[in-house]
PDB file of N, CA and C in Angstrom:
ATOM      1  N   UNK A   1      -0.313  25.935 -87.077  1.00  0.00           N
ATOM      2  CA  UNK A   1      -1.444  25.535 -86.254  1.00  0.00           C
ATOM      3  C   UNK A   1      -0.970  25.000 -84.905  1.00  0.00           C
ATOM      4  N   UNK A   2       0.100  24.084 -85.018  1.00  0.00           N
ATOM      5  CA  UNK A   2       0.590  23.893 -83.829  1.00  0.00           C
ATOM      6  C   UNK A   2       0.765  24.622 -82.715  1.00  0.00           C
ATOM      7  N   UNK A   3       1.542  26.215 -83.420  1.00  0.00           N
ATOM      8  CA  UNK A   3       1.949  26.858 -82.502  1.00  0.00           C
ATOM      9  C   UNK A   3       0.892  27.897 -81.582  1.00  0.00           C
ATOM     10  N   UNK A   4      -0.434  27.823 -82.606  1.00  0.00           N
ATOM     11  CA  UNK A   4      -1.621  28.377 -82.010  1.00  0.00           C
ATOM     12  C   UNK A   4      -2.315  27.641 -80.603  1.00  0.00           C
ATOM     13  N   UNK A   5      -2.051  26.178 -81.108  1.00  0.00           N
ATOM     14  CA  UNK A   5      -2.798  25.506 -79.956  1.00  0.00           C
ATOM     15  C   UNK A   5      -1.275  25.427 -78.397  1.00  0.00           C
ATOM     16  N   UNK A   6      -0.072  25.303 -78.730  1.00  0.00           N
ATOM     17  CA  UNK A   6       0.555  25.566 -78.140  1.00  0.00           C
ATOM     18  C   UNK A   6       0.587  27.101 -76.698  1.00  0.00           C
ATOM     19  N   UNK A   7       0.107  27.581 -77.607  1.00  0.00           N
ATOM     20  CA  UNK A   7       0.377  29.149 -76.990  1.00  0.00           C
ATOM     21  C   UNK A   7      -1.440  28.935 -76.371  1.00  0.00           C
ATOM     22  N   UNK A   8      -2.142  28.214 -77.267  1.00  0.00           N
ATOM     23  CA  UNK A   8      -3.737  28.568 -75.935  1.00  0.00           C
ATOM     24  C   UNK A   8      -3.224  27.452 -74.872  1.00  0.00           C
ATOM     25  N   UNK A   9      -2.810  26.372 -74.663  1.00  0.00           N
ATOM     26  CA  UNK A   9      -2.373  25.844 -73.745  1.00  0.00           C
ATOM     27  C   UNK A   9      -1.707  26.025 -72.760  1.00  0.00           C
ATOM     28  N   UNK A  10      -0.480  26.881 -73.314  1.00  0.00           N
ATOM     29  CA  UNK A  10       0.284  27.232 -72.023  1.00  0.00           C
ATOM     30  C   UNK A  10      -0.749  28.801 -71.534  1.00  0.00           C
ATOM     31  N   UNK A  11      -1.553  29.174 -72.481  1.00  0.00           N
ATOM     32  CA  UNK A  11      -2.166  30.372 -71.758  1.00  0.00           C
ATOM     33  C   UNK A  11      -3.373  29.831 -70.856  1.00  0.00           C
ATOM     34  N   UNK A  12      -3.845  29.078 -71.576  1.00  0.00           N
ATOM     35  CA  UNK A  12      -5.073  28.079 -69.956  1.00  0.00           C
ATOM     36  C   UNK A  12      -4.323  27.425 -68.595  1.00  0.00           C
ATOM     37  N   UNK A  13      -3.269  26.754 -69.225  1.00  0.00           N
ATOM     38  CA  UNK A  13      -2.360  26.271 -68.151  1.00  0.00           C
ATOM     39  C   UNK A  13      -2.118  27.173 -66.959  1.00  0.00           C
ATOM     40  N   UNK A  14      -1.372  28.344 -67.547  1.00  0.00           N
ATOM     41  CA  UNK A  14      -1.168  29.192 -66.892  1.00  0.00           C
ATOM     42  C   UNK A  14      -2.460  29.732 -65.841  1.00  0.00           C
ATOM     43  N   UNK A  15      -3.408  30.416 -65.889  1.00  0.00           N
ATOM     44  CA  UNK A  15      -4.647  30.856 -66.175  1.00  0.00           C
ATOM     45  C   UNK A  15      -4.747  29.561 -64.444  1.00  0.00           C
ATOM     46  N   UNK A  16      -5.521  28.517 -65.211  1.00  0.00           N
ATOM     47  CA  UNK A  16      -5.603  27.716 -64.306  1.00  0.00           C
ATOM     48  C   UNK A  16      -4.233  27.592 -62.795  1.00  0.00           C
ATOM     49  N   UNK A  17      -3.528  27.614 -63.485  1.00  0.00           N
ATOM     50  CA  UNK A  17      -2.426  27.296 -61.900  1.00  0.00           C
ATOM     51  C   UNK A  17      -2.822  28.492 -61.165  1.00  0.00           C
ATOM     52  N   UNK A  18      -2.618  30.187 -62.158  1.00  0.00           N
ATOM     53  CA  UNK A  18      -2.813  31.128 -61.308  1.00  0.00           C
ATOM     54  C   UNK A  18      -4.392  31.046 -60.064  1.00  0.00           C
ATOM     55  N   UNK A  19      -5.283  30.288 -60.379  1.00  0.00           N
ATOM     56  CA  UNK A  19      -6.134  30.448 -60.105  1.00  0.00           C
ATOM     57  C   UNK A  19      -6.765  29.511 -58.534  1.00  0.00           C
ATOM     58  N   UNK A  20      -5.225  28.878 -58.313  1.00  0.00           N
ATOM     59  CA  UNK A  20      -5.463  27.512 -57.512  1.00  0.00           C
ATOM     60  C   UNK A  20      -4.666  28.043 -56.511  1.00  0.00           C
ATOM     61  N   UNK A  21      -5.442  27.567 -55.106  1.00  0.00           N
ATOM     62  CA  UNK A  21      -4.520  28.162 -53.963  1.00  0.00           C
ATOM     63  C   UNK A  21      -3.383  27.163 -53.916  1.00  0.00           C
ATOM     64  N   UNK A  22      -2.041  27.541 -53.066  1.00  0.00           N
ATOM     65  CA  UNK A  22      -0.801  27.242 -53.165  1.00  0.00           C
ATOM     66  C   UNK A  22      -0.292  26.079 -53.225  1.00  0.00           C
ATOM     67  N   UNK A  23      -1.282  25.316 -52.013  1.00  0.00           N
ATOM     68  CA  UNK A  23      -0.921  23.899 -52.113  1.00  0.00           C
ATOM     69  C   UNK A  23      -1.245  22.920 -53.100  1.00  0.00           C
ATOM     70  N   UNK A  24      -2.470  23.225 -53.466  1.00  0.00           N
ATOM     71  CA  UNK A  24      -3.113  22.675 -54.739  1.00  0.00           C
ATOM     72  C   UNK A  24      -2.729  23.257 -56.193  1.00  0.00           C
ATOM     73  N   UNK A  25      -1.902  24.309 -56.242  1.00  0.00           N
ATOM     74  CA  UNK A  25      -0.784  24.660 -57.674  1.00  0.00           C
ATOM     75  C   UNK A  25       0.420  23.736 -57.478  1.00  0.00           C
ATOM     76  N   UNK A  26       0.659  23.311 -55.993  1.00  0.00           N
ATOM     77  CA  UNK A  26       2.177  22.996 -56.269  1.00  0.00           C
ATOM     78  C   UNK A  26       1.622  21.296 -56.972  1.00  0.00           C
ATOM     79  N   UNK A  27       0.245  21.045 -56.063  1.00  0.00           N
ATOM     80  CA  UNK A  27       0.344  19.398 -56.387  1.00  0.00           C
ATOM     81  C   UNK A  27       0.227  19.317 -57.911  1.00  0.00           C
ATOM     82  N   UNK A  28      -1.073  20.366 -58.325  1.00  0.00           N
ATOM     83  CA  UNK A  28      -0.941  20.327 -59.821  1.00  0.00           C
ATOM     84  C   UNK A  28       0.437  20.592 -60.200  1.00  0.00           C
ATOM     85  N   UNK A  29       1.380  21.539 -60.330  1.00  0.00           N
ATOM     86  CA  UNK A  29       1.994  21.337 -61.809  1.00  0.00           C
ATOM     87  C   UNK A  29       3.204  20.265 -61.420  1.00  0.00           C
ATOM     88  N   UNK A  30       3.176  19.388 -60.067  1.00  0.00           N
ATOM     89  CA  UNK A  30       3.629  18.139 -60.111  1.00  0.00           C
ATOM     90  C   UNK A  30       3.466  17.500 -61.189  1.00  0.00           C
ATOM     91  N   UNK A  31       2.025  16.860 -60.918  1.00  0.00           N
ATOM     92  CA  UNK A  31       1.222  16.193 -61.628  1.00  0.00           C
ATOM     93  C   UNK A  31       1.531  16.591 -63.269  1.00  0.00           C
ATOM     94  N   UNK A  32       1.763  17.707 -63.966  1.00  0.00           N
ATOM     95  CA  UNK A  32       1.755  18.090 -64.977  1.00  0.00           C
ATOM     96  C   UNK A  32       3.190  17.906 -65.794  1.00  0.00           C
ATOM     97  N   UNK A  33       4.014  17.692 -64.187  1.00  0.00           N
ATOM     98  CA  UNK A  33       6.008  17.590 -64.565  1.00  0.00           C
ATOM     99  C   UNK A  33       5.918  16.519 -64.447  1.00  0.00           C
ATOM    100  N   UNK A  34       5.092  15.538 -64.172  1.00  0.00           N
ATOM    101  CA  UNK A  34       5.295  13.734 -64.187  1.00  0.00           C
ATOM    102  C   UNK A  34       4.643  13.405 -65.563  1.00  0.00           C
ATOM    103  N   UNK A  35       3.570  14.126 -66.307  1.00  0.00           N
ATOM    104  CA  UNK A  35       3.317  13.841 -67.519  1.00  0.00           C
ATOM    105  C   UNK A  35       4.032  14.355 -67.953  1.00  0.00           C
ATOM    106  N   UNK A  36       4.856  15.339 -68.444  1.00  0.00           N
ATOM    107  CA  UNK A  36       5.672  15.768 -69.832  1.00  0.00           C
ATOM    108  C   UNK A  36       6.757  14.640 -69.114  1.00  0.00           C
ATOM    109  N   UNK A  37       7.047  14.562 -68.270  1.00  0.00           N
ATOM    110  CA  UNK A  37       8.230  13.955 -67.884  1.00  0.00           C
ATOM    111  C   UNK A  37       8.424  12.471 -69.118  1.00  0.00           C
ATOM    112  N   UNK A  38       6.604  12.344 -68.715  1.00  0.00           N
ATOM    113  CA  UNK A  38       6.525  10.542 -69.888  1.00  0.00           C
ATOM    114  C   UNK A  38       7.069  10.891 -70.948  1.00  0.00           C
ATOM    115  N   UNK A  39       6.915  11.964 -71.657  1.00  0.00           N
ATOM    116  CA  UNK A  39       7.034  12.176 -73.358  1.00  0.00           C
ATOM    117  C   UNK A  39       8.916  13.268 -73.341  1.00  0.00           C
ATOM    118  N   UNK A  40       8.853  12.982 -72.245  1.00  0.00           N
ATOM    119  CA  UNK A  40      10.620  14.070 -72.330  1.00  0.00           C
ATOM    120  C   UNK A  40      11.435  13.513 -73.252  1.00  0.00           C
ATOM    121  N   UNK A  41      12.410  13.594 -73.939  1.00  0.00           N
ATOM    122  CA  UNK A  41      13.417  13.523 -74.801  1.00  0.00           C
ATOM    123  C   UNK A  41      14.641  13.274 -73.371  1.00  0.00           C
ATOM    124  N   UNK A  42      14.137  14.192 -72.681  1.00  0.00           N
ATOM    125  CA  UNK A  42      15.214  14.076 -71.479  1.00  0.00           C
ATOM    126  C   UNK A  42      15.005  12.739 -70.139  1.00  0.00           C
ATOM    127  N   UNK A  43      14.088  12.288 -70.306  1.00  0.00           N
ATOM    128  CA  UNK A  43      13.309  11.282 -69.440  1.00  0.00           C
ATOM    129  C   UNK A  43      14.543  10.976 -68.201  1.00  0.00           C
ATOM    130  N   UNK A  44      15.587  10.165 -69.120  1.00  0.00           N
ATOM    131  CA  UNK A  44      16.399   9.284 -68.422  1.00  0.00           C
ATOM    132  C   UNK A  44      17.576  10.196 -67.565  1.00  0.00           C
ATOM    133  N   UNK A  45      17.406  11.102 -67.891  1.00  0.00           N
ATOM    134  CA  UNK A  45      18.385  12.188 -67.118  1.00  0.00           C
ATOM    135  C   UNK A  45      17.664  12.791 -65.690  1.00  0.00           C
ATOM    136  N   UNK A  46      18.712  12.446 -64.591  1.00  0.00           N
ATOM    137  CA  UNK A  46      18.080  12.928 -63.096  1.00  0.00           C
ATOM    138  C   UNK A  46      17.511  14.149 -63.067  1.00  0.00           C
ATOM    139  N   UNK A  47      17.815  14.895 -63.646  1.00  0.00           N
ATOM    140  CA  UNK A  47      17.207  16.231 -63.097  1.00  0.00           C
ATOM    141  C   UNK A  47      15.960  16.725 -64.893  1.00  0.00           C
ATOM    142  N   UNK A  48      15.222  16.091 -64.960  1.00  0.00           N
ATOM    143  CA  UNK A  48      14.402  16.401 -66.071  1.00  0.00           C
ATOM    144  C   UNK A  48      13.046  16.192 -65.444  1.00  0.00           C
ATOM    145  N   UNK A  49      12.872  15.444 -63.944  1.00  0.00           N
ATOM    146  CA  UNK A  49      11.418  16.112 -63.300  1.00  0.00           C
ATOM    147  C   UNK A  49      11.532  16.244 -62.017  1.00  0.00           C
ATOM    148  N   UNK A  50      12.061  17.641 -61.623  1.00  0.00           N
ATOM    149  CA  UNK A  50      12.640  17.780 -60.441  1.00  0.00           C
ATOM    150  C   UNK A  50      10.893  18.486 -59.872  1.00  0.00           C
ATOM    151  N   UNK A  51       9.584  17.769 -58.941  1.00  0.00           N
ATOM    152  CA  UNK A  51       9.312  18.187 -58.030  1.00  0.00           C
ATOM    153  C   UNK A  51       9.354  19.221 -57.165  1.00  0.00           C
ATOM    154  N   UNK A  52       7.985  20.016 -56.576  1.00  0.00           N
ATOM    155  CA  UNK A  52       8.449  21.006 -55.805  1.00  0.00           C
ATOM    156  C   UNK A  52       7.594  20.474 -54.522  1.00  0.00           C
ATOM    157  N   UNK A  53       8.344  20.844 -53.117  1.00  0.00           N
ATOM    158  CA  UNK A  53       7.863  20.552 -51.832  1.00  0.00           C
ATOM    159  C   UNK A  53       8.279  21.741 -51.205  1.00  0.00           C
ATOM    160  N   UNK A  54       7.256  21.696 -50.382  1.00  0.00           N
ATOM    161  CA  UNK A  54       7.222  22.882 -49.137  1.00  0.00           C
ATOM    162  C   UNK A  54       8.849  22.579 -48.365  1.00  0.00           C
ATOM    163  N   UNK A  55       9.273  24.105 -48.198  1.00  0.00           N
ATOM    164  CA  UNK A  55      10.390  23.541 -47.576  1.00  0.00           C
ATOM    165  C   UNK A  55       9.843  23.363 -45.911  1.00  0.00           C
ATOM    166  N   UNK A  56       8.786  22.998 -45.617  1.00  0.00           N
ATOM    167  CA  UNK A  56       8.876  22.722 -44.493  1.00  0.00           C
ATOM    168  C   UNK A  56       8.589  21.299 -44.053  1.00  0.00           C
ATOM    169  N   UNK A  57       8.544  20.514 -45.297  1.00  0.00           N
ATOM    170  CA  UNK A  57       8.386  18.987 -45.748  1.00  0.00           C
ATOM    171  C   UNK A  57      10.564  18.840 -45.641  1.00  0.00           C
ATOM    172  N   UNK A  58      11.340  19.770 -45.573  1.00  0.00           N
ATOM    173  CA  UNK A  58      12.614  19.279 -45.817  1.00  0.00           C
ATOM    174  C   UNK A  58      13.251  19.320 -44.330  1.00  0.00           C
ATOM    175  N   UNK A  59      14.293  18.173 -44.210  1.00  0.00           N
ATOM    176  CA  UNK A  59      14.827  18.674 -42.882  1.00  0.00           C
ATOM    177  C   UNK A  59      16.354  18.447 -42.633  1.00  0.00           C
ATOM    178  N   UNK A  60      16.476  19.710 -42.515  1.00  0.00           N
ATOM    179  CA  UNK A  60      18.220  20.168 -42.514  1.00  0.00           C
ATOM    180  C   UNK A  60      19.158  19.174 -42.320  1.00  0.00           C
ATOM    181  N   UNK A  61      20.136  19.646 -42.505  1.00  0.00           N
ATOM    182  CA  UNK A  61      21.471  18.409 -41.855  1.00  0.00           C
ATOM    183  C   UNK A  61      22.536  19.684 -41.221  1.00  0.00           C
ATOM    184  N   UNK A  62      23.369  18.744 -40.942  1.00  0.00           N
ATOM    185  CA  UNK A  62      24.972  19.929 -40.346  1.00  0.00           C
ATOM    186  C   UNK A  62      26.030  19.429 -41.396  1.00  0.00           C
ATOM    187  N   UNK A  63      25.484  18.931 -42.671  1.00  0.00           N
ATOM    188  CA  UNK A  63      26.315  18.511 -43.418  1.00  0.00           C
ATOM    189  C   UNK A  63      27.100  19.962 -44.009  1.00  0.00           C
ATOM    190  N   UNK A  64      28.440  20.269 -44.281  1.00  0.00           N
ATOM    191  CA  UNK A  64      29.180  21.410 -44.875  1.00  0.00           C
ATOM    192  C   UNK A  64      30.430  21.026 -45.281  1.00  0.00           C
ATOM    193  N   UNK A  65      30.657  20.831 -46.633  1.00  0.00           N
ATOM    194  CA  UNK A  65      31.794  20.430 -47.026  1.00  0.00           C
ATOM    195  C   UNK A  65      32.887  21.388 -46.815  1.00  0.00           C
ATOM    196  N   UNK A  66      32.880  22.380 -46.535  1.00  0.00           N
ATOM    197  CA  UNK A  66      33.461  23.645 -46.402  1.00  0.00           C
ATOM    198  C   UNK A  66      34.229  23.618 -44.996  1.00  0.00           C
ATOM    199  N   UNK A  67      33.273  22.996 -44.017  1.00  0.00           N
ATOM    200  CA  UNK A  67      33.556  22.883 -42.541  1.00  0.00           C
ATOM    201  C   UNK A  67      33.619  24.967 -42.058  1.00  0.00           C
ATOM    202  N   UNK A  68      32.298  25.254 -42.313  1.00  0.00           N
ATOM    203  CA  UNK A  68      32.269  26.795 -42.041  1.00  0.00           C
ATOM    204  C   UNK A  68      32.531  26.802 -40.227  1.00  0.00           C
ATOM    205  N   UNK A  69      32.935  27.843 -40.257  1.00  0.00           N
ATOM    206  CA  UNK A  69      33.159  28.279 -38.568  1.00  0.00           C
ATOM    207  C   UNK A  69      31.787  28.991 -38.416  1.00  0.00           C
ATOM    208  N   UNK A  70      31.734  28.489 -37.003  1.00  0.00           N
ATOM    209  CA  UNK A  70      30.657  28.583 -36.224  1.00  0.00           C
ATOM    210  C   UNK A  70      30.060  30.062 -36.086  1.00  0.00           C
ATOM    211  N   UNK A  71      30.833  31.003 -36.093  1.00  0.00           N
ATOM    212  CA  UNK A  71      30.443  32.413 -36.364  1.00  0.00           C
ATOM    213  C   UNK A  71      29.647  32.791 -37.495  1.00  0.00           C
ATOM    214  N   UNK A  72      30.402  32.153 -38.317  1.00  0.00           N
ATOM    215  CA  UNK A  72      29.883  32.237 -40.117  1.00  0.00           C
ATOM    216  C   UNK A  72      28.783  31.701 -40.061  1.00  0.00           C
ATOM    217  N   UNK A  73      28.559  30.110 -39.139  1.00  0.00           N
ATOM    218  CA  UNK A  73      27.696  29.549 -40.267  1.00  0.00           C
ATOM    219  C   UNK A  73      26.446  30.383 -39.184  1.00  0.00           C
ATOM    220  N   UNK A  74      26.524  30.613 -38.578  1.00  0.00           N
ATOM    221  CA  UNK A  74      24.966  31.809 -37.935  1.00  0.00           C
ATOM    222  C   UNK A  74      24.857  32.837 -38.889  1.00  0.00           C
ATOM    223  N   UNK A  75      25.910  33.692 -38.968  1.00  0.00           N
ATOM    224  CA  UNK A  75      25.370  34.456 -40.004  1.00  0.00           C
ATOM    225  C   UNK A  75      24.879  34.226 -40.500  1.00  0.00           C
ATOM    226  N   UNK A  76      25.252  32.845 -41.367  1.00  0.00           N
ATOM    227  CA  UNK A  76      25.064  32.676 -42.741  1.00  0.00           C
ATOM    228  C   UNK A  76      23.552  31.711 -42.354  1.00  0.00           C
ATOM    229  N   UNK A  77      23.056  31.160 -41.217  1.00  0.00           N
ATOM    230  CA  UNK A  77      21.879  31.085 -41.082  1.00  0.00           C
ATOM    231  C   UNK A  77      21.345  32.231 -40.245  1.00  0.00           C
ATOM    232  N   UNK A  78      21.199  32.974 -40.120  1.00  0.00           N
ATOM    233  CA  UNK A  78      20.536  34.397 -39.901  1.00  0.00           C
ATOM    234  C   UNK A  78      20.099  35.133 -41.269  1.00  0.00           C
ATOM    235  N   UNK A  79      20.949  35.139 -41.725  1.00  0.00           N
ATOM    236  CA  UNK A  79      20.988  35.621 -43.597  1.00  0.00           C
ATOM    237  C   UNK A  79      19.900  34.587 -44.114  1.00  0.00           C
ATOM    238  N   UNK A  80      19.726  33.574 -44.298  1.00  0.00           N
ATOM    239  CA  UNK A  80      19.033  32.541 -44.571  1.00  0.00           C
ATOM    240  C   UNK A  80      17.433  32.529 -44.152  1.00  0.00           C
ATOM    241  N   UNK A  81      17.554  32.946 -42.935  1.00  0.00           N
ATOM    242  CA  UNK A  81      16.607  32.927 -42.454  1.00  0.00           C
ATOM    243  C   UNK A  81      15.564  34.955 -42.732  1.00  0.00           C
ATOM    244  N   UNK A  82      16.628  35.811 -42.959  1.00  0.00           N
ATOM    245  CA  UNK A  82      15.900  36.786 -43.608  1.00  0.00           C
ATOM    246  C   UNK A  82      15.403  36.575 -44.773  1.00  0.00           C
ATOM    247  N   UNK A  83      16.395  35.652 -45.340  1.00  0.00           N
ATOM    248  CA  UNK A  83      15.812  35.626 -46.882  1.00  0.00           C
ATOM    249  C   UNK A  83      15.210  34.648 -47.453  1.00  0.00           C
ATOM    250  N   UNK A  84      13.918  33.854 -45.802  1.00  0.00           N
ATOM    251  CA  UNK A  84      13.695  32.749 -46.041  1.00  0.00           C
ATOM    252  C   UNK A  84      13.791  31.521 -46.840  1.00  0.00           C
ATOM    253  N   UNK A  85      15.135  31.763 -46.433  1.00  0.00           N
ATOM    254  CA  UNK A  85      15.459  30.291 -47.397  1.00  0.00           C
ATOM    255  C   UNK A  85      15.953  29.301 -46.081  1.00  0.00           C
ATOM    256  N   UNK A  86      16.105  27.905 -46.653  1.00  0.00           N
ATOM    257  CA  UNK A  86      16.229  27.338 -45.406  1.00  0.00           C
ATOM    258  C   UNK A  86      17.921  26.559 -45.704  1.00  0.00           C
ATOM    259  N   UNK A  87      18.562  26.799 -44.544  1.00  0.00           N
ATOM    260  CA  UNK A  87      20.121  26.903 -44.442  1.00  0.00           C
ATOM    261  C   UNK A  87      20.289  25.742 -43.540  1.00  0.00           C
TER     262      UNK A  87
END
């Protein structure tokens, strides 16, 4: 029985997020990773309610442990930037 009500849950869950424009899915399944977060087994461990934000809420650094050369690191933000990710 469990696993019946399990599976209609994550199928409404689902259902519902699909149904919410972008900004208002991300706030919901926040909201939804701060409640399981209460009942986690994993609670006390950093990365058990990792949040999602617009990456345009984030803002870069020139931090590179690597110390990339200046040629590279364009590429490698040009590349970044095709594959909108933020570098």
């Amino acid at each position: 029985m469990g696993d019946t009500m399990q599976q209609r849950l994550t199928q409404d869950l689902t259902q519902f997020l699909a149904s919410l424009p972008e900004d208002d899915r991300i706030k919901a399944i926040n909201e939804i990773r701060m409640a399981i977060h209460q009942v986690s087994p994993f609670r006390e461990e950093p990365v058990d309610c990792v949040l999602w934000v617009k990456n345009s809420q984030l803002m870069p650094n020139d931090y590179n442990p690597n110390n990339v050369a200046p040629p590279e690191k364009k590429l490698l933000q040009k590349s970044g930037n095709a594959a909108n990710l933020l570098i």
